[in-house]
N, C-alpha and C. Protein backbone atom coordinates (compact mmCIF):
# COMPACT_ATOMS: atom_id res chain seq x y z
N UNK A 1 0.86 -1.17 0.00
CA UNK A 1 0.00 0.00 0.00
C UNK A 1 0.90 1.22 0.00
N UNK A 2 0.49 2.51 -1.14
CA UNK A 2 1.30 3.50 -1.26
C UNK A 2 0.32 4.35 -0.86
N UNK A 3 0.89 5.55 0.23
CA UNK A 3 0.16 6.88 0.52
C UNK A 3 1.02 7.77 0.04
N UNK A 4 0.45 9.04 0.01
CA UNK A 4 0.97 10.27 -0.43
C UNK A 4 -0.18 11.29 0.86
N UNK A 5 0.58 11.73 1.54
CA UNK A 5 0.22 12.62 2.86
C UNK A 5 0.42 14.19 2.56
N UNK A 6 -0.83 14.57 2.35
CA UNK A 6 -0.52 16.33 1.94
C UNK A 6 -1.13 16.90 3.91
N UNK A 7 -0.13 17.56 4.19
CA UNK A 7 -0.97 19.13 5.16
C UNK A 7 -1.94 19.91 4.67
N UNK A 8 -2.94 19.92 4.88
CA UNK A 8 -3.33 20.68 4.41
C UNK A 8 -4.16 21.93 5.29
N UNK A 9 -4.62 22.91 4.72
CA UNK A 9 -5.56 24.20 5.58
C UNK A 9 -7.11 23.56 5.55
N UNK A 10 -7.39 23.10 4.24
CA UNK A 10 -8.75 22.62 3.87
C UNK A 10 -8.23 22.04 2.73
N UNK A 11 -9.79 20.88 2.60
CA UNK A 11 -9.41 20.29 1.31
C UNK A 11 -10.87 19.28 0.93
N UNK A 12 -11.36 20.14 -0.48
CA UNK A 12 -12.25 18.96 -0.54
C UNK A 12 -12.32 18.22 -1.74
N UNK A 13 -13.79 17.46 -1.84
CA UNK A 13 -13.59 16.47 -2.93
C UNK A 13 -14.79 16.42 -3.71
N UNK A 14 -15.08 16.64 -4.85
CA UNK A 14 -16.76 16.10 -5.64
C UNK A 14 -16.38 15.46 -6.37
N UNK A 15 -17.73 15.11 -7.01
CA UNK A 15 -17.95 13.54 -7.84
C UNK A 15 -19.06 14.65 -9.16
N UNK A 16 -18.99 14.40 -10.15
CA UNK A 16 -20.39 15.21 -10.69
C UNK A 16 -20.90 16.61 -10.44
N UNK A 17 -19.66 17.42 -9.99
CA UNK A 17 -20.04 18.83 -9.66
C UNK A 17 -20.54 19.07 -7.88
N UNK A 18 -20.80 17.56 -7.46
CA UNK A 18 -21.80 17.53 -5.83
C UNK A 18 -20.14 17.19 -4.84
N UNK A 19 -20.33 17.65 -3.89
CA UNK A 19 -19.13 18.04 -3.10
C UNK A 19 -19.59 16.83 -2.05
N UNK A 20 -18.87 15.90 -2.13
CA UNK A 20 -19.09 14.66 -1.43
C UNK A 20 -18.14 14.30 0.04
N UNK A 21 -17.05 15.08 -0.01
CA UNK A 21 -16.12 15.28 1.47
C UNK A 21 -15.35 16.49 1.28
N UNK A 22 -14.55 17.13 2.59
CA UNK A 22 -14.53 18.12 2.80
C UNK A 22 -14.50 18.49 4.37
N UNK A 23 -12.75 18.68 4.48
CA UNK A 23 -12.25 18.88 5.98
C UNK A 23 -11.55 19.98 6.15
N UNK A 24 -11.65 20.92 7.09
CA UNK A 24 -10.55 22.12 7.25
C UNK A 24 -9.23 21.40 7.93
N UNK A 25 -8.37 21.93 8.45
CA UNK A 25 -7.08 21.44 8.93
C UNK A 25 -6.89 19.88 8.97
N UNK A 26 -6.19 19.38 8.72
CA UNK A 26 -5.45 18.21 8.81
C UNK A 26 -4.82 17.07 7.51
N UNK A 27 -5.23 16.40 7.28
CA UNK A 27 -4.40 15.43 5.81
C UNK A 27 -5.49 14.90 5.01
N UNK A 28 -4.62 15.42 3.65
CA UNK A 28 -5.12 14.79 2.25
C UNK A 28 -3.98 13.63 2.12
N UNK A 29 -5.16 12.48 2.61
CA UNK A 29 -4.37 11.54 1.85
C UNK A 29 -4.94 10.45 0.96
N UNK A 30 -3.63 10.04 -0.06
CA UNK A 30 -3.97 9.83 -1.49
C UNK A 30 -3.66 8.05 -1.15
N UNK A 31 -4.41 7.34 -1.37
CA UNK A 31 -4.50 5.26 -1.39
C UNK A 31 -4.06 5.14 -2.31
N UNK A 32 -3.04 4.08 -2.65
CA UNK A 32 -2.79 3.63 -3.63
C UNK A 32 -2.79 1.51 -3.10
N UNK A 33 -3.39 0.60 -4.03
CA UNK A 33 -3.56 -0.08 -3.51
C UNK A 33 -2.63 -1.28 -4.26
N UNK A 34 -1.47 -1.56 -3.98
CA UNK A 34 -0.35 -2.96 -4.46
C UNK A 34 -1.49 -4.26 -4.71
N UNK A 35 -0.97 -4.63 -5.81
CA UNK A 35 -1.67 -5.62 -6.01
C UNK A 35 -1.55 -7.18 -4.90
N UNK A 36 -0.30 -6.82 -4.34
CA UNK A 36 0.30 -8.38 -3.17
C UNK A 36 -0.42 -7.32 -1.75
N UNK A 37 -1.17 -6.59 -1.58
CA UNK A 37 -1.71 -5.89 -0.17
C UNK A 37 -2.49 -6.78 0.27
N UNK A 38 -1.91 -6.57 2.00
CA UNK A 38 -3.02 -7.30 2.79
C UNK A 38 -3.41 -6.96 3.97
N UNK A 39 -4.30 -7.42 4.59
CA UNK A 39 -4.53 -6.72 6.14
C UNK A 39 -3.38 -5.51 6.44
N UNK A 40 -1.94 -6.48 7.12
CA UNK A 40 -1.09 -6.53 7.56
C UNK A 40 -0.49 -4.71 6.75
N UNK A 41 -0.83 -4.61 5.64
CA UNK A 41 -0.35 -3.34 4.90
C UNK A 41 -0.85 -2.45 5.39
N UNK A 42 -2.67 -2.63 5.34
CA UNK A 42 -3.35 -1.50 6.07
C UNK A 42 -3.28 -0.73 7.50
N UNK A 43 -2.74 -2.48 8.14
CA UNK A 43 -2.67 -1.91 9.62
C UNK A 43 -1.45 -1.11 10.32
N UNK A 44 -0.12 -1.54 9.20
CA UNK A 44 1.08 -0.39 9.34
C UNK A 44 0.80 0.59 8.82
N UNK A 45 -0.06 0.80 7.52
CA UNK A 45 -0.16 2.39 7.29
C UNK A 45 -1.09 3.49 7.99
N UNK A 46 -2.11 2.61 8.86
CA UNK A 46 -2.64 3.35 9.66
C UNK A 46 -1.78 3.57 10.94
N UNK A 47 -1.09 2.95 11.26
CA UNK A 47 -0.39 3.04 12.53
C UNK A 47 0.43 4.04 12.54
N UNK A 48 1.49 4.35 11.50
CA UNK A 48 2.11 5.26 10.74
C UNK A 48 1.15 6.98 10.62
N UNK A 49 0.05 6.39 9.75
CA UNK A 49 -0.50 7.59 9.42
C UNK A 49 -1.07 8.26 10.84
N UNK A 50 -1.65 7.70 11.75
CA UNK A 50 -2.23 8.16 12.92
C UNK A 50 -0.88 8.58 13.55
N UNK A 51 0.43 8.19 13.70
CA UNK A 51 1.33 8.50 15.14
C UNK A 51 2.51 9.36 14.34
N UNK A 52 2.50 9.51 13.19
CA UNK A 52 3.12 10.53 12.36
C UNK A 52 2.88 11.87 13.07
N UNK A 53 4.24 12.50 13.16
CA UNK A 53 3.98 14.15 13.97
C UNK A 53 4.34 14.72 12.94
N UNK A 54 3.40 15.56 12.38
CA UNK A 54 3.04 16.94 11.03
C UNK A 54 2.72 17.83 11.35
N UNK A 55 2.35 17.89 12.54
CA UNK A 55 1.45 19.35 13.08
C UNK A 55 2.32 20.25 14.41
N UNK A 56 2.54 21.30 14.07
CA UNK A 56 3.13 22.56 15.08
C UNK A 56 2.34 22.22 16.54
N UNK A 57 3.21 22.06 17.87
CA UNK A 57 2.72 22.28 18.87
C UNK A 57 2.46 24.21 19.35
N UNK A 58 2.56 24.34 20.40
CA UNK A 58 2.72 25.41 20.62
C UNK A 58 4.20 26.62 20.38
N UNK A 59 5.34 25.46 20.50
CA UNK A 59 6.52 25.91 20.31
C UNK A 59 7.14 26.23 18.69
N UNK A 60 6.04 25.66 18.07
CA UNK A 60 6.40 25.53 16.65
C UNK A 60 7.40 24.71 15.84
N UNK A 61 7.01 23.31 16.52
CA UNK A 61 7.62 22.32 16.60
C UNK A 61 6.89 21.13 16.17
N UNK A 62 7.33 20.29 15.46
CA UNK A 62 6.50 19.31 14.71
C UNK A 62 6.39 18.14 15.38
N UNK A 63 5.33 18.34 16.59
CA UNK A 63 5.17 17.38 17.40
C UNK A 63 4.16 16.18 17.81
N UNK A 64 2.95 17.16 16.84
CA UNK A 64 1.57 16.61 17.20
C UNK A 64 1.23 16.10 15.77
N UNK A 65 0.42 14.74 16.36
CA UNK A 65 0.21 13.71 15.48
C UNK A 65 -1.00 14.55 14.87
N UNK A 66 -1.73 13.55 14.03
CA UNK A 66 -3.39 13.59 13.85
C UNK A 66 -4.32 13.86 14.66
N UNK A 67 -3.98 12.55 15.60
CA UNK A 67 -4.84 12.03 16.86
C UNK A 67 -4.87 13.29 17.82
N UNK A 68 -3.44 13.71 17.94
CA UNK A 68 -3.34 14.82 19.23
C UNK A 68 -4.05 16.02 19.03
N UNK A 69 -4.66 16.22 17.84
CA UNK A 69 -5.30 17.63 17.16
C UNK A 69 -6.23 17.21 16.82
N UNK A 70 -6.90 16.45 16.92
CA UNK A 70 -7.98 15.74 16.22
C UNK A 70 -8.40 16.41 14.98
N UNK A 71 -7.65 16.31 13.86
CA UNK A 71 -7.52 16.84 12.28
C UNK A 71 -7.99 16.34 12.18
N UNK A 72 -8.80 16.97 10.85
CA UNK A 72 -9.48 16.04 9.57
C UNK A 72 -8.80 15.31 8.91
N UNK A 73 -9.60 13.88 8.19
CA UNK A 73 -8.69 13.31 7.62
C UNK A 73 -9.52 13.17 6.15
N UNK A 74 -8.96 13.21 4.64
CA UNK A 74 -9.75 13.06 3.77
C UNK A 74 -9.63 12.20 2.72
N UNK A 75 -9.74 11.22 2.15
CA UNK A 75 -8.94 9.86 2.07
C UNK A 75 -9.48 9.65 0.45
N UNK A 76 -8.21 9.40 -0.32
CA UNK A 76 -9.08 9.56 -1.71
C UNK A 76 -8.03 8.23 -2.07
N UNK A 77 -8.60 7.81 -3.01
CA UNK A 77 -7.98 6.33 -3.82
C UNK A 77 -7.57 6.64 -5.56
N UNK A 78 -6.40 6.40 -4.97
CA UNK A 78 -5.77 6.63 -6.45
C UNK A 78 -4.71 5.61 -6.59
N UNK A 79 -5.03 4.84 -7.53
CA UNK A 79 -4.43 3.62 -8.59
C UNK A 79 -3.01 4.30 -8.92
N UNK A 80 -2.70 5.39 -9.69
CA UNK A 80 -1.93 5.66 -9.95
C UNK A 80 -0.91 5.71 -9.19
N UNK A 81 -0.84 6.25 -8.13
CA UNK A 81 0.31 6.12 -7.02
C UNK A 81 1.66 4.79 -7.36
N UNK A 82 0.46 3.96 -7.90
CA UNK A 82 1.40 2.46 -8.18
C UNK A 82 2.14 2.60 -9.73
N UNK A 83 2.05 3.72 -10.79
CA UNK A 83 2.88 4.26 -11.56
C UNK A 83 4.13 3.41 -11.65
N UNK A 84 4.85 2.43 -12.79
CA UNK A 84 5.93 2.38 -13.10
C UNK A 84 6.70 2.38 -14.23
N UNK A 85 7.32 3.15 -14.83
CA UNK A 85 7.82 3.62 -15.54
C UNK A 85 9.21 3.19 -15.95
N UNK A 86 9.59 1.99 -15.77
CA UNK A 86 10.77 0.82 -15.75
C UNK A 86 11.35 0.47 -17.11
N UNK A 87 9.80 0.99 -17.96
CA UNK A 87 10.06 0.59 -19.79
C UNK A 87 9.78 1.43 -20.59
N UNK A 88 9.84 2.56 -20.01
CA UNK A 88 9.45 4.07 -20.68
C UNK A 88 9.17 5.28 -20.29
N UNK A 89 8.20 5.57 -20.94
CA UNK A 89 7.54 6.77 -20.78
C UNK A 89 5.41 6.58 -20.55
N UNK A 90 5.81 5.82 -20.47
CA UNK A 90 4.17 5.24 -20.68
C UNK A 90 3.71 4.61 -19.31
N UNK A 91 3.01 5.03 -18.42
CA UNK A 91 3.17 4.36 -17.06
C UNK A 91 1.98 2.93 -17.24
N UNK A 92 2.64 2.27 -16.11
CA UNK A 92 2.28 1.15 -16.24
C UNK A 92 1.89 1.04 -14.79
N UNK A 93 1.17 0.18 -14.84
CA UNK A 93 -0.23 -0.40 -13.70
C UNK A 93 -0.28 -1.53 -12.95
N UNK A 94 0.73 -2.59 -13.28
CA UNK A 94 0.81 -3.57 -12.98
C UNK A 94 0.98 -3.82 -11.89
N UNK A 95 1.45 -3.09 -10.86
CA UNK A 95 1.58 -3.45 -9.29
C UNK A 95 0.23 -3.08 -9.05
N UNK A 96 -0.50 -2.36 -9.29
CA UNK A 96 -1.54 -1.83 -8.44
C UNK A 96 -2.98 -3.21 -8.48
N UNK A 97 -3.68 -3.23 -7.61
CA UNK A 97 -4.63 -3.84 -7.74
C UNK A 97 -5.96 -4.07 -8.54
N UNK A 98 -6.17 -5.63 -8.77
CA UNK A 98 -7.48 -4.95 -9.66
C UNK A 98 -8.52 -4.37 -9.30
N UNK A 99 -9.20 -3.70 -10.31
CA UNK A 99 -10.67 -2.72 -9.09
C UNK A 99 -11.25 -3.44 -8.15
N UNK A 100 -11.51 -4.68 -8.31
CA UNK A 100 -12.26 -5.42 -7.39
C UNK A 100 -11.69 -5.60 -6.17
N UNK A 101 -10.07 -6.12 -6.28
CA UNK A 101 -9.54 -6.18 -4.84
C UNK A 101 -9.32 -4.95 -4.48
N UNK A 102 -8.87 -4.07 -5.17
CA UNK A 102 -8.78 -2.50 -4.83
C UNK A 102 -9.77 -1.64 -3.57
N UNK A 103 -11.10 -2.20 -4.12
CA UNK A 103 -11.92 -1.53 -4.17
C UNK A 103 -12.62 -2.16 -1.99
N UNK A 104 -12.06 -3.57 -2.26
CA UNK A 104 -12.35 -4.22 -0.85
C UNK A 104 -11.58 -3.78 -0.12
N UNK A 105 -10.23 -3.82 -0.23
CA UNK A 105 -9.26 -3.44 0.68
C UNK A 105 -9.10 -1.93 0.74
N UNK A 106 -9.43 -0.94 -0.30
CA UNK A 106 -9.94 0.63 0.20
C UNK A 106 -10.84 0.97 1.04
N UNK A 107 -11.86 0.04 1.33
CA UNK A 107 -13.39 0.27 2.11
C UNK A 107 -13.01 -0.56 3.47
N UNK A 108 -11.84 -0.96 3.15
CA UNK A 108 -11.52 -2.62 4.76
C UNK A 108 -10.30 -0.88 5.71
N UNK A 109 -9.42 -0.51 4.58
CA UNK A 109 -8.71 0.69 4.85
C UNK A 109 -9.93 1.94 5.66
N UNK A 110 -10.92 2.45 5.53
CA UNK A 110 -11.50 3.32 5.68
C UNK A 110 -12.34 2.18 6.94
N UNK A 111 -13.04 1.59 6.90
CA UNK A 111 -13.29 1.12 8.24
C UNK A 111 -12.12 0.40 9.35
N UNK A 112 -11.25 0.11 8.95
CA UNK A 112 -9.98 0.05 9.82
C UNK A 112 -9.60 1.35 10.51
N UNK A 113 -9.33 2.12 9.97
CA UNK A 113 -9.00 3.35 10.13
C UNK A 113 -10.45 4.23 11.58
N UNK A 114 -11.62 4.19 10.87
CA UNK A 114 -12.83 4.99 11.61
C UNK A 114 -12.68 4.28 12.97
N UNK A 115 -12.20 2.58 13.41
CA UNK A 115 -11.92 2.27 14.16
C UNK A 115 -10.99 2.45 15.48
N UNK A 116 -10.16 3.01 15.02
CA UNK A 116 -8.76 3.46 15.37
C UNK A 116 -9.10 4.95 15.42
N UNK A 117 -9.66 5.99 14.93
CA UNK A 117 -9.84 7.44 14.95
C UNK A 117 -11.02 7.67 15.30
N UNK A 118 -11.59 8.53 16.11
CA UNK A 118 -12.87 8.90 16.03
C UNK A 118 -13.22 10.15 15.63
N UNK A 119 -12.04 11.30 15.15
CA UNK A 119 -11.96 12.59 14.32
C UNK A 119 -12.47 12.51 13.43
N UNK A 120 -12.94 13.67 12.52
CA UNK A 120 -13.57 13.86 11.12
C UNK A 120 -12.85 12.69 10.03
N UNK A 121 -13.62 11.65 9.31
CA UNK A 121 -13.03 11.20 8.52
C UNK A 121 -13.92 11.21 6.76
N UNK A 122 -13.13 11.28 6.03
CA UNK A 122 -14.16 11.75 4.79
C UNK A 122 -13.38 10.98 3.49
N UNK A 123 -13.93 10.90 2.74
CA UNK A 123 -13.49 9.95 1.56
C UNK A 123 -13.92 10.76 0.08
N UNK A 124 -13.43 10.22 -0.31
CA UNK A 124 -13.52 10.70 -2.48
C UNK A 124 -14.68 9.23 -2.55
N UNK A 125 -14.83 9.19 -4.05
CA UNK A 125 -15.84 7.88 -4.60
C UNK A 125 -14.62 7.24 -5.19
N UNK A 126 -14.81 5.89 -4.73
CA UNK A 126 -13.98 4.89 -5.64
C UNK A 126 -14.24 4.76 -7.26
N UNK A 127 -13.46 5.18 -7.59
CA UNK A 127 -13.18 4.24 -9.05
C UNK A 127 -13.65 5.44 -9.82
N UNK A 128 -14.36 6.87 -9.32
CA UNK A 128 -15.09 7.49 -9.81
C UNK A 128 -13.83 8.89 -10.41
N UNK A 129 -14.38 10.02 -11.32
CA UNK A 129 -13.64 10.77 -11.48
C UNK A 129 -13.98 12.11 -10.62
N UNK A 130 -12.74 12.56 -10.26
CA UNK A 130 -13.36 13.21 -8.95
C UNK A 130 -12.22 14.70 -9.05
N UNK A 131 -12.91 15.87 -8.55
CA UNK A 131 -12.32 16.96 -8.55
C UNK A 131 -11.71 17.40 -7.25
N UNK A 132 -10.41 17.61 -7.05
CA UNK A 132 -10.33 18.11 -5.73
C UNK A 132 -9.10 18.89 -5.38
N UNK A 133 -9.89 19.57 -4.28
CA UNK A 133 -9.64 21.00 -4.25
C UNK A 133 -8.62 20.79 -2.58
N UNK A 134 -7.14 21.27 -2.93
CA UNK A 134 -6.77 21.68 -1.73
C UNK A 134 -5.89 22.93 -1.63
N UNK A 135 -5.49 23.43 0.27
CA UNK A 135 -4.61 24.14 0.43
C UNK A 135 -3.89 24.04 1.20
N UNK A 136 -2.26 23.48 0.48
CA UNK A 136 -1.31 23.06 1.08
C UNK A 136 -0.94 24.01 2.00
N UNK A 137 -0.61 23.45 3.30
CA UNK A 137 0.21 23.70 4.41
C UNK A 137 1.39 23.31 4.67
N UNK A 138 2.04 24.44 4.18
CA UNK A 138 3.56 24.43 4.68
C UNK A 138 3.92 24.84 3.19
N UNK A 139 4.02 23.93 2.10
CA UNK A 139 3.74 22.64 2.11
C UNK A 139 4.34 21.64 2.71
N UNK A 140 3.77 20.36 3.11
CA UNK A 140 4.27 19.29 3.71
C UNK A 140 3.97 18.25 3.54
N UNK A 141 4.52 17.44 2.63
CA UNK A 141 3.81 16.14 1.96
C UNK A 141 4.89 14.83 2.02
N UNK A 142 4.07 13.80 2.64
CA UNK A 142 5.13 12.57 2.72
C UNK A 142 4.42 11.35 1.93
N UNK A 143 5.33 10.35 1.79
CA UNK A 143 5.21 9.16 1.50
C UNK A 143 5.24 7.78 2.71
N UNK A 144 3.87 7.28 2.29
CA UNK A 144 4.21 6.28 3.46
C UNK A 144 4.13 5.14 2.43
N UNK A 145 5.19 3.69 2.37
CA UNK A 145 4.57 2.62 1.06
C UNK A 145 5.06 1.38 2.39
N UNK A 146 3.85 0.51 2.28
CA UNK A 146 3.84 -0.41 3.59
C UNK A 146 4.79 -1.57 2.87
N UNK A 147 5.72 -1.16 1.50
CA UNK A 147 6.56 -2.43 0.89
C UNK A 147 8.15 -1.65 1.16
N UNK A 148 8.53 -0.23 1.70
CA UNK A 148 9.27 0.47 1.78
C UNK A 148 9.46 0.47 2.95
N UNK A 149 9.33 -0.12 3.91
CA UNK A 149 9.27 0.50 5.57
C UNK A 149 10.40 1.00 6.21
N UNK A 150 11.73 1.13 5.84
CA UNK A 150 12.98 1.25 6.29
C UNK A 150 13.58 2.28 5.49
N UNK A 151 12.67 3.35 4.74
CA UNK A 151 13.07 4.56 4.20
C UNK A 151 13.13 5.48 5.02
């Protein structure tokens, strides 16, 4: 499983012009789903994503997690993340999952997660084409990939 973690001020998401999620302060983050993902992926990237410190305490110091600020969180699924480009210029798809497993283990990700958080949590539409609107903070954007863990 590949994330991409934006800061953000606000940030939202529509489907069809209709504004379907939509959080002020805390993380845009982007799913990407490996085709070999399993439980075990989801439950380090939530562990990660929740105890990750991104946020200024009082000292202006990057101390406070998610959890400690109770940020929004806004969770969008994107295939692409899994991008490889090994034989060109033409990206290729092949790690990423098919929609179907994609699509279980994104919705197993988002109730794993509501479990573990009880802060604002909000989602994009799977599989759908979707517009979205953010404003980076800082900026400050990381990578979490549950096949990378020792980066």
């Amino acid at each position: 499983m590949r994330t991409l973690i934006r800061r953000v001020s606000k940030a939202t998401v529509s489907v069809n012009r209709e504004k379907i999620g939509e959080i002020s302060k805390g993380l845009l983050i982007y799913v990407g789903i490996h085709r070999d993902d399993r439980v075990e992926d989801i439950a380090w990237i939530i562990k990660k994503l929740l105890g990750v410190k991104v946020f200024e305490d009082d000292s202006q110091k990057m101390n406070l997690s998610v959890e400690a600020g109770n940020y929004g969180l806004l969770i969008i699924s994107q295939f692409t993340l899994l991008a490889s480009f090994k034989k060109g210029y033409r990206a290729s798809f092949h790690n990423a999952a098919s929609p179907a497993t994609a699509e279980v283990l994104y919705f197993q990700f988002i109730e794993m997660l509501r479990e573990q958080y009880a802060g604002n949590i909000q989602t994009g539409g799977f599989g759908e084409n979707m517009k979205i609107m953010a404003i980076d903070d800082g900026p400050y954007s990381l990578w979490l990939d549950s096949r990378m863990k020792n980066y």
